[in-house]
Protein backbone atom coordinates (compact mmCIF):
# COMPACT_ATOMS: atom_id res chain seq x y z
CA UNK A 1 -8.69 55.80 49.70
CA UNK A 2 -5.53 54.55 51.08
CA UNK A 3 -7.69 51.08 51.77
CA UNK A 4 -8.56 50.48 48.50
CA UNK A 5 -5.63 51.47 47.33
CA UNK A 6 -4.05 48.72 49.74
CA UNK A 7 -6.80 46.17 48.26
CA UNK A 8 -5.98 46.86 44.81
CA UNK A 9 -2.23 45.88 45.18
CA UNK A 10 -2.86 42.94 47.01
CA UNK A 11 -5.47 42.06 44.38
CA UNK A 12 -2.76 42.77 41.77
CA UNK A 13 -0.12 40.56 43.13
CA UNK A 14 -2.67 37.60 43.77
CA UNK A 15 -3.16 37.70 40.12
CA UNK A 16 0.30 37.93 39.20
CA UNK A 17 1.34 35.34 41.40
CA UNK A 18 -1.60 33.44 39.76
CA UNK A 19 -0.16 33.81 36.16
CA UNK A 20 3.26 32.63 36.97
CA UNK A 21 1.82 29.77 38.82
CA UNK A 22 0.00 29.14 35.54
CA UNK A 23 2.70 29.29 33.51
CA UNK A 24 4.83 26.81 35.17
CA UNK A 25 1.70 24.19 35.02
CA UNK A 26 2.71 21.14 33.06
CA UNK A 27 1.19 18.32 32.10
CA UNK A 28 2.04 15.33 34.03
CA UNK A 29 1.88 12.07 32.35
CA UNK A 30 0.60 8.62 33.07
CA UNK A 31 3.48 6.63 33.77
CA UNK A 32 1.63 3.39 32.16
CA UNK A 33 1.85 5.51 28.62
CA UNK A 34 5.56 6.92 28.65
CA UNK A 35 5.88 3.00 28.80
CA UNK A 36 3.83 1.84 26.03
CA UNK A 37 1.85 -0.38 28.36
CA UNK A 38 -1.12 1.70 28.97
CA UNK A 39 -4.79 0.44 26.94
CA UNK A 40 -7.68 1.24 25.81
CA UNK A 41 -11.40 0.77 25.40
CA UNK A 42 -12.30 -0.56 21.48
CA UNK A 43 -16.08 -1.15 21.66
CA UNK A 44 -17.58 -4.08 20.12
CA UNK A 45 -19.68 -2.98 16.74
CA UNK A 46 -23.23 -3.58 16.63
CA UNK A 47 -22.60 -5.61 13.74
CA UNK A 48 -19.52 -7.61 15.18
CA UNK A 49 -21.81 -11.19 15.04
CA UNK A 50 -22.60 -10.91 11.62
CA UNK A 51 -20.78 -10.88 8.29
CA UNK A 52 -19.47 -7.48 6.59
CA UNK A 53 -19.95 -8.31 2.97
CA UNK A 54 -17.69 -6.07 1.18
CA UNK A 55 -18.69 -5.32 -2.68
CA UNK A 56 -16.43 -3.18 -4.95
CA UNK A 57 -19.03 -1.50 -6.10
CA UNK A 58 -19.40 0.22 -2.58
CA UNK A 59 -15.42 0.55 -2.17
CA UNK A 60 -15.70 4.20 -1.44
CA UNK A 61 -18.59 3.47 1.33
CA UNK A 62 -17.55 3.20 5.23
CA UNK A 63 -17.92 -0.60 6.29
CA UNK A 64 -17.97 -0.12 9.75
CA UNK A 65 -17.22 3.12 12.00
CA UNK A 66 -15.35 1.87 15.53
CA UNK A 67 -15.84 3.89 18.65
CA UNK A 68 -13.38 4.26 21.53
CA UNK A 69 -12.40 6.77 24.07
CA UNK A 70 -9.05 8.54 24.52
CA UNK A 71 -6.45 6.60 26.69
CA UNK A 72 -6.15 7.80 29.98
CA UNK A 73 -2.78 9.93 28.80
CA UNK A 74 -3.32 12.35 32.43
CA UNK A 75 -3.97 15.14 30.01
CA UNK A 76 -6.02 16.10 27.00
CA UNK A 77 -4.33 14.87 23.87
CA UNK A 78 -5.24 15.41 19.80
CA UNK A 79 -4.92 11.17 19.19
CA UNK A 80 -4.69 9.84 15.99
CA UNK A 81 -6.24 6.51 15.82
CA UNK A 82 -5.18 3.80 13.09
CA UNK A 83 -6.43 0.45 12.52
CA UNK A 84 -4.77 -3.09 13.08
CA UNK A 85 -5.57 -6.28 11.53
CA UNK A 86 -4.32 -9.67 11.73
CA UNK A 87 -5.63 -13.19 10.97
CA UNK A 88 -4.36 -13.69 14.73
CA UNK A 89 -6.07 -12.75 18.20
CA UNK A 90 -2.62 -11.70 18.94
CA UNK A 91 -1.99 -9.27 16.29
CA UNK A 92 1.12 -10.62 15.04
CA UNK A 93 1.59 -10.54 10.81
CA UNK A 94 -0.95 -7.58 11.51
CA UNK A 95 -1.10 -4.70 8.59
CA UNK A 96 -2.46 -1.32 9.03
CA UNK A 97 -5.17 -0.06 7.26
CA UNK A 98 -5.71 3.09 5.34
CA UNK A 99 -8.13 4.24 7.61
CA UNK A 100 -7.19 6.88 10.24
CA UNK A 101 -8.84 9.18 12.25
CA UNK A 102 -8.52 11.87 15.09
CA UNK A 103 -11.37 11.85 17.50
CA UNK A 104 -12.88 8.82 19.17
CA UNK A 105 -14.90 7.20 16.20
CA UNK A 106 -13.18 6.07 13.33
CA UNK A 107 -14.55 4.69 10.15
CA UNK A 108 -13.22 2.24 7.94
CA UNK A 109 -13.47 2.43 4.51
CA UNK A 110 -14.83 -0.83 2.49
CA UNK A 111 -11.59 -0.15 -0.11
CA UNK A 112 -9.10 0.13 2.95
CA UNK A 113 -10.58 -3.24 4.95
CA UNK A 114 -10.01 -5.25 0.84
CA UNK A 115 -7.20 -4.31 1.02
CA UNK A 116 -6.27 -5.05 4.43
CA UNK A 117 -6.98 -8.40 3.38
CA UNK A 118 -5.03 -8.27 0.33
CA UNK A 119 -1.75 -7.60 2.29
CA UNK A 120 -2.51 -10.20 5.11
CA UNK A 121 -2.82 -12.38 1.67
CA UNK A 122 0.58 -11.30 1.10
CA UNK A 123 -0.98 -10.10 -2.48
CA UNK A 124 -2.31 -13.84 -3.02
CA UNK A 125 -6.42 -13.93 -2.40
CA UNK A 126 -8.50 -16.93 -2.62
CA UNK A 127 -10.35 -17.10 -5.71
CA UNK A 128 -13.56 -17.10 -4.95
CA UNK A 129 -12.94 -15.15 -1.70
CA UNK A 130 -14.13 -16.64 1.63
CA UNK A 131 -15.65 -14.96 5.06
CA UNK A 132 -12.97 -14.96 7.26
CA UNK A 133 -12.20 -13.90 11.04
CA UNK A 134 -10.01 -11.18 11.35
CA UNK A 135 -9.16 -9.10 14.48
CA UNK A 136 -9.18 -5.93 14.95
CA UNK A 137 -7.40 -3.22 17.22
CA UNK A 138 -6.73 0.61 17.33
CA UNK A 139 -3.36 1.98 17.76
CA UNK A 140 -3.45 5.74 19.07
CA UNK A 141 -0.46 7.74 18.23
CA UNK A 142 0.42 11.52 19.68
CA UNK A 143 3.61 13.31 19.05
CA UNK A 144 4.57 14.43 22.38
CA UNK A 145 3.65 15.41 25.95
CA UNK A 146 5.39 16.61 29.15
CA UNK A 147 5.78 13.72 32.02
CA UNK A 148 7.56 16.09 34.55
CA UNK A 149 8.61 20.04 34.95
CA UNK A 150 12.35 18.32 35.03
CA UNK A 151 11.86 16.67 31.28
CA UNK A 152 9.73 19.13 29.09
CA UNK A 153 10.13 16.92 25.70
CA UNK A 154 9.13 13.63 26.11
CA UNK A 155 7.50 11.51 24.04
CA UNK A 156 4.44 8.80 24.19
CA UNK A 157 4.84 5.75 23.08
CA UNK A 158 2.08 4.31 20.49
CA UNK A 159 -0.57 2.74 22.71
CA UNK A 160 -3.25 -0.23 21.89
CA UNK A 161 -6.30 -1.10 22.79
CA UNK A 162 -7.99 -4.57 23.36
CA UNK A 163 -8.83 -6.55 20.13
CA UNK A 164 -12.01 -7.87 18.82
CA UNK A 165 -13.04 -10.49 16.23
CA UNK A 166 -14.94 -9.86 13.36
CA UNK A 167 -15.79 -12.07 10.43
CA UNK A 168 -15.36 -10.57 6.71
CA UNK A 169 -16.30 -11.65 2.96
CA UNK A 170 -14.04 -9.62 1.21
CA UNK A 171 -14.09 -9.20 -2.65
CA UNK A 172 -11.32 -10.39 -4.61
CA UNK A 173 -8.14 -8.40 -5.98
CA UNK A 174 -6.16 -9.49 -8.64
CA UNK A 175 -2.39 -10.06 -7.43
CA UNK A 176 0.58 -7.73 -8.11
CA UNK A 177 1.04 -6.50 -11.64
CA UNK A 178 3.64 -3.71 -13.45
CA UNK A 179 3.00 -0.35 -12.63
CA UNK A 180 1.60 0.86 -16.09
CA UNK A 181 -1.21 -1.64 -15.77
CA UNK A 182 -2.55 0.15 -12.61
CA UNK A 183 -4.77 3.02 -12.91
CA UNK A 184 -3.68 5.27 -9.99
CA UNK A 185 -0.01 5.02 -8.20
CA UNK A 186 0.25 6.23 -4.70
CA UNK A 187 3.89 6.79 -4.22
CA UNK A 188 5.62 8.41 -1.23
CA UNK A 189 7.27 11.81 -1.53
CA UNK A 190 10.74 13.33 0.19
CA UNK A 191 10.63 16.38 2.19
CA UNK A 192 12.60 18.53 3.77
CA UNK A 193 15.83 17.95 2.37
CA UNK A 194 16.50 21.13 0.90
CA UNK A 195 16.34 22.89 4.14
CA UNK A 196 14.24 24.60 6.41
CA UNK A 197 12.26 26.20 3.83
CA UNK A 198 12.00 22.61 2.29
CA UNK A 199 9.03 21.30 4.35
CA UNK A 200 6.09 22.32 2.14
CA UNK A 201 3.95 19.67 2.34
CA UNK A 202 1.12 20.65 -0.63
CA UNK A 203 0.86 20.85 -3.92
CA UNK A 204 3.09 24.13 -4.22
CA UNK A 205 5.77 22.30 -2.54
CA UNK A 206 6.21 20.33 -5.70
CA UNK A 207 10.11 19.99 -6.72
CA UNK A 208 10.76 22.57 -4.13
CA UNK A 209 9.90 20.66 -1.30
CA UNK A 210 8.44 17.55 -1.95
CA UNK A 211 10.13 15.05 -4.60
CA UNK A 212 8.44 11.70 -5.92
CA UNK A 213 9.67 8.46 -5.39
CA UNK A 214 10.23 6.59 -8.84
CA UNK A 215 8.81 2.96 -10.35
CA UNK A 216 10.20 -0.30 -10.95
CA UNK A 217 9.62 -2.79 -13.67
CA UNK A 218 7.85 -5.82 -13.12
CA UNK A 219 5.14 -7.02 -11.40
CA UNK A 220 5.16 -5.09 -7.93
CA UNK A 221 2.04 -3.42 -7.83
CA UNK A 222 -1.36 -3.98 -6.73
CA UNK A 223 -4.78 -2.65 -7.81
CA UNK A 224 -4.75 0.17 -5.24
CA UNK A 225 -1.21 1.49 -6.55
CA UNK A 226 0.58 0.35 -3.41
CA UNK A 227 4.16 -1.42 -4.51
CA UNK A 228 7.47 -0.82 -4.46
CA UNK A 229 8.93 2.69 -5.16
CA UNK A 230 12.71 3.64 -5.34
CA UNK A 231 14.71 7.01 -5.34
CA UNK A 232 17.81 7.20 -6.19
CA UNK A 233 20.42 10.42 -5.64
CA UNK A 234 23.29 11.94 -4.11
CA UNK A 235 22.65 12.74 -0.22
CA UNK A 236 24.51 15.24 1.68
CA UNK A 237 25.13 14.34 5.61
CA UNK A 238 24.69 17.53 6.77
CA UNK A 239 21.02 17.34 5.54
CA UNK A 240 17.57 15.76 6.75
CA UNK A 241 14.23 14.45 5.51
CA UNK A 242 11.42 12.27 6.13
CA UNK A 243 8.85 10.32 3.54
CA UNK A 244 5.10 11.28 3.03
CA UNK A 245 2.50 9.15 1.57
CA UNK A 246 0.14 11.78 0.88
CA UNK A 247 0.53 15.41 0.01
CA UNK A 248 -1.22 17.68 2.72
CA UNK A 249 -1.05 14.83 5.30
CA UNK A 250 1.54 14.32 7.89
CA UNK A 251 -0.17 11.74 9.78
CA UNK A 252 0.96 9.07 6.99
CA UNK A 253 5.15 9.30 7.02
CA UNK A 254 8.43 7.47 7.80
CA UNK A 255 10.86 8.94 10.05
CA UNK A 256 13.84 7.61 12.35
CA UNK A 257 13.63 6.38 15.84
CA UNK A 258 15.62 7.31 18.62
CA UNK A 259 17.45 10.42 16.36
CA UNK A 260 18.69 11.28 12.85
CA UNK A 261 19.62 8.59 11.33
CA UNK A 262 18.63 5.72 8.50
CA UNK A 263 19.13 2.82 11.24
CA UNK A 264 15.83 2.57 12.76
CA UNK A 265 13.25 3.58 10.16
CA UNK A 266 9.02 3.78 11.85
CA UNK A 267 6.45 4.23 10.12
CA UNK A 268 3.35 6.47 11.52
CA UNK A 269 4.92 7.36 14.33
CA UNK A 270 4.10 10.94 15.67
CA UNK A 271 7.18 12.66 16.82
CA UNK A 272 9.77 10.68 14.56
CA UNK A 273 13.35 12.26 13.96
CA UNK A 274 14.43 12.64 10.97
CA UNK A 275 16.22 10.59 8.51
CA UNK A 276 20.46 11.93 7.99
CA UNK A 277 22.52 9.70 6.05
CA UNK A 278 25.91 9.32 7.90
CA UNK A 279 28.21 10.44 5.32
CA UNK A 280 28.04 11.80 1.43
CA UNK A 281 27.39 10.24 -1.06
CA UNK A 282 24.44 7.66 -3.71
CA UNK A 283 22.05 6.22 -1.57
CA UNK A 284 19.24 3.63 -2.85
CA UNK A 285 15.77 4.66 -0.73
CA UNK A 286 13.58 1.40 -1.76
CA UNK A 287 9.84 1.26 -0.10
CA UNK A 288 7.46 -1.15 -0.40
CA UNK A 289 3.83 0.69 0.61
CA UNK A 290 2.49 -3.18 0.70
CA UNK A 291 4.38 -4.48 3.17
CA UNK A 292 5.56 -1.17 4.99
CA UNK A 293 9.23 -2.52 4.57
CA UNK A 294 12.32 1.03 4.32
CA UNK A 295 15.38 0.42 3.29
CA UNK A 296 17.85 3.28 2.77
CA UNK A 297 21.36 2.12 0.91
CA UNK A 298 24.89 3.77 -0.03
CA UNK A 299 25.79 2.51 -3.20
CA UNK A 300 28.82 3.29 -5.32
CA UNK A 301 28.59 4.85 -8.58
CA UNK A 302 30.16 7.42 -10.70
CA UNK A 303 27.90 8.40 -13.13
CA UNK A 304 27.50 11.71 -15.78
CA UNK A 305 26.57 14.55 -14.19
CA UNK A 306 24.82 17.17 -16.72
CA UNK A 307 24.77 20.64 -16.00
CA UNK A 308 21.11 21.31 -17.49
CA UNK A 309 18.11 18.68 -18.95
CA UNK A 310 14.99 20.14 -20.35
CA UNK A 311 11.72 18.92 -22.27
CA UNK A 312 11.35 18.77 -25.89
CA UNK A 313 8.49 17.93 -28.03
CA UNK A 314 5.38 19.26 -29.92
CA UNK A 315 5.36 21.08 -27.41
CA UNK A 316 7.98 23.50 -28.35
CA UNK A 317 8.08 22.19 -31.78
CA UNK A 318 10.53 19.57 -31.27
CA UNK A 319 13.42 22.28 -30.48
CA UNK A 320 11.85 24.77 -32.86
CA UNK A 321 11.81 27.22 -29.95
CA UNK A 322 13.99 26.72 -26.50
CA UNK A 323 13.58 23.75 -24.37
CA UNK A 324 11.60 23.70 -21.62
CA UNK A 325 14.32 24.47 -18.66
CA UNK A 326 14.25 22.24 -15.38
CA UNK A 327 15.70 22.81 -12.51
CA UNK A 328 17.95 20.88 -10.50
CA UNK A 329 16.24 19.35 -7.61
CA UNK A 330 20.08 19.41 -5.71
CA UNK A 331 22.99 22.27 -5.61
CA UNK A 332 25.85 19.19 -5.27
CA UNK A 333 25.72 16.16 -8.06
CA UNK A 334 22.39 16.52 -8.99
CA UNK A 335 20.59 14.19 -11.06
CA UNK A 336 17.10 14.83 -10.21
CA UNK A 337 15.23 17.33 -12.24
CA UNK A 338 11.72 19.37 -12.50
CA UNK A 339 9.74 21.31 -14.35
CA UNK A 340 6.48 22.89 -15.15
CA UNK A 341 4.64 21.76 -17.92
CA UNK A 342 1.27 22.03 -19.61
CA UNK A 343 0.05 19.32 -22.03
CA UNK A 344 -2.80 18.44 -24.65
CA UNK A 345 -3.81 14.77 -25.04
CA UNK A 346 -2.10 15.16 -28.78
CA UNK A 347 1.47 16.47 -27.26
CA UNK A 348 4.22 14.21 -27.44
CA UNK A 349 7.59 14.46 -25.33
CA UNK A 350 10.83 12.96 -24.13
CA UNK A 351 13.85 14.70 -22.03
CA UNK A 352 17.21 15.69 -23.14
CA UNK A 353 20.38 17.67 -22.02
CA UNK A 354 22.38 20.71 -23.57
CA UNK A 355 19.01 21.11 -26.10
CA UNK A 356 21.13 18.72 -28.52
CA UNK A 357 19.62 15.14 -29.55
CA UNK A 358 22.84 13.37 -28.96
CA UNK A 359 21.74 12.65 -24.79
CA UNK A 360 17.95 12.58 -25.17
CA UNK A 361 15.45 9.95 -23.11
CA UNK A 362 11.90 8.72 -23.56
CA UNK A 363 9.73 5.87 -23.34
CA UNK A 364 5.89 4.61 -23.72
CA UNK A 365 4.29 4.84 -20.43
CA UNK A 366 2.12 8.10 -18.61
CA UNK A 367 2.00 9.21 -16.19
CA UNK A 368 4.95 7.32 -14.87
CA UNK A 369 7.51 5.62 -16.66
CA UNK A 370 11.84 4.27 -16.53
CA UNK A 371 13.11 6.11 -19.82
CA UNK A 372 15.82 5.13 -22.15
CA UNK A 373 18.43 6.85 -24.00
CA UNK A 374 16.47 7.54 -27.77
CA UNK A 375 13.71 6.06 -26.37
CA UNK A 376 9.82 6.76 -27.43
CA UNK A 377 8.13 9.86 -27.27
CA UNK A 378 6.15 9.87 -24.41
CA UNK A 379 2.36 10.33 -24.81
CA UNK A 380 -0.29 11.77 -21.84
CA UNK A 381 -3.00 10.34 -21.84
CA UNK A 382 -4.84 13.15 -19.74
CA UNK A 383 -4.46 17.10 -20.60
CA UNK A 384 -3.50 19.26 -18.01
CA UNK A 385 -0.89 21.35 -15.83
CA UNK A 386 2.00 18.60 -14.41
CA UNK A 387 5.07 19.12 -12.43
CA UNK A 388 7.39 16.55 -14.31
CA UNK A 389 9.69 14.81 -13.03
CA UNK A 390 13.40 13.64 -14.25
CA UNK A 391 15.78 11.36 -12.73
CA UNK A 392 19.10 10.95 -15.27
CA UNK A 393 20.49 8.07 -12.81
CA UNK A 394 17.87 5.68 -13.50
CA UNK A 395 15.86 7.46 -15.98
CA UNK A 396 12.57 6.87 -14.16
CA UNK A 397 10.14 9.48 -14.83
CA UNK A 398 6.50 11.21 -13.43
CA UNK A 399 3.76 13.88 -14.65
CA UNK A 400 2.08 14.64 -11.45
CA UNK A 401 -1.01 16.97 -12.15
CA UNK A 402 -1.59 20.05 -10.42
């Protein structure tokens, strides 16, 4: 008895000697990708010798699906591949499409490769379009690893891997036009702002969470409701954010490189800081989604502030019974407001503070639109739940369905 008992401690302390050794296992990464310099394998399509004909009829089908392998990070990573194009075998003017993917075979949609195109056109196709040679690359992204025990929060660089040539008929697309002529805007969002409860990327994180970016007038849109968008609002230093391009999807933001900040703005880059404006006060956040291009600006202004807005219209029989309330998207000089509201393709609309007619705003356009003081009523064109939108600053505007 006293032998096994003997055995049985032993066996005890092998294993718990076992488990701490376990625990302090880390990851130790391959020098060549802390750098940035390490590659990686993008095999040639079977079709690569050919032409891709791309038809806009089939913009929803997949044109080609690439196939790679994961880098050789010295660990098991989830990668998240995006593609590269460029009219140059050495990538530079390239755009990035649409397409992403995590796993080693990523498709490209026909839609996302036309449009490709359209950006490396700088929104100016040939008319009739032309095959063309374009080259291709992946870029995998991670958002962090260990390199050492004595640095446990690194992070990997974006890595590429070798580029091929393909050649391309794409269809054409008209060139940029205002936003009310495009049938679906893709806009990027703010989140985070209002705090650590103020990351709820999906639809419930609506006003809450995540907070539109706003329209321009004139022609800076394209078919596929890329363009430039615009916020505009008081920003407290002691707060942070980031920008999404889609709701439920992290892999397609803008953050800050090398900290919190607004002076190094990435885009797509896993493990980004945040952004943290460096003191008080109006800033300008202007995006173009065309040519990836973030600019965050402190202007100086001392506008109005109103201490409620709400939405009148048929909907409430034009003030017949209370206003629709919004809420104030900020606690300090807000001018940013939301609301819940559901519509009939006969309601009509417009926004206006203290329930009194003397500060009201509207305009023609739905879902998105710049209102004016006694503008229009404004008229859906779809029925349905929205979160609406309210900026009082620039008086842009958006119904967002939910």
């Amino acid at each position: 008895m006293k032998n096994i008992n003997k055995i049985l401690i032993l066996m005890l302390t092998v294993i718990a000697f076992a488990s701490c050794e376990t625990d302090n296992v880390v990851a130790v990464v391959n020098p060549e990708a802390e750098k940035g310099t390490l590659t990686f394998v993008l095999n040639k399509p079977m079709y690569a010798n050919f032409t891709y004909v791309l038809e806009e009829a089939n913009r929803g089908e997949t044109m080609e699906t690439l196939t790679t392998s994961q880098p050789d990070y010295g660990f098991t990573a989830a990668v998240t591949y995006f593609v590269e194009i460029s009219f140059n075998e050495n990538m530079s003017s390239s755009v990035t499409l649409a397409s992403s993917a995590q796993g080693e075979t990523v498709p490209i949609n026909v839609r996302d490769m036309n449009m490709g195109f359209f950006n490396l056109y700088g929104g100016n196709m040939p008319n009739p379009s032309t095959a063309t040679d374009i080259y291709v690359r992946l870029r995998a992204v991670i958002s962090s690893s260990t390199p050492s025990p004595l640095d446990p929060t690194p992070t990997v660089k974006p890595l590429f891997s070798n580029v091929i040539k393909i050649n391309v008929l794409p269809y054409f697309v008209p060139n940029l036009m205002p936003f009310h002529q495009v049938e679906q805007l893709f806009p990027y969002y703010i989140i985070g702002y209002g705090g650590d409860n103020a990351w709820n990327n999906s639809l419930s994180g609506l006003g809450t969470s995540l907070m539109p970016m706003s329209v321009i007038e004139g022609d800076h849109y394209n078919i596929e409701g890329q363009g430039t968008f615009v916020f505009t609002s008081y920003f407290e230093a002691s707060r942070s954010f980031k920008l999404v391009g889609e709701i439920s999807n992290w892999n397609i933001q803008w953050g800050n490189d090398g900290g919190n900040g607004i002076n190094n703005p990435v885009h797509n880059i896993g493990g980004s800081s945040n952004f943290q404006v460096p003191a008080d006060g109006y800033y300008t956040i202007t995006l173009n989604t065309i040519d990836n291009i973030l600019s965050i600006e402190a202007i100086t202004i001392s506008p109005t502030l109103f201490s409620n807005m709400g939405v009148v219209g048929t909907i409430n029989d034009w003030g017949g019974s209370p206003d629709i309330a919004m809420t104030p998207y900020q606690a300090v000089n807000n001018h940013v407001w939301f609301a819940e509201v559901t519509l009939t393709a006969d309601d009509e609309v417009k926004f206006r503070y203290n329930s009194d007619w003397a500060n009201n705003w509207g305009a023609t356009t739905f879902p998105w639109g710049i209102a004016t003081a006694g503008g229009a009523n404004i008229k859906p064109t779809r029925a349905g739940a929205y979160m609406v939108f309210f900026n009082d600053l620039d008086g842009t505007y958006s119904f967002i369905r939910r």
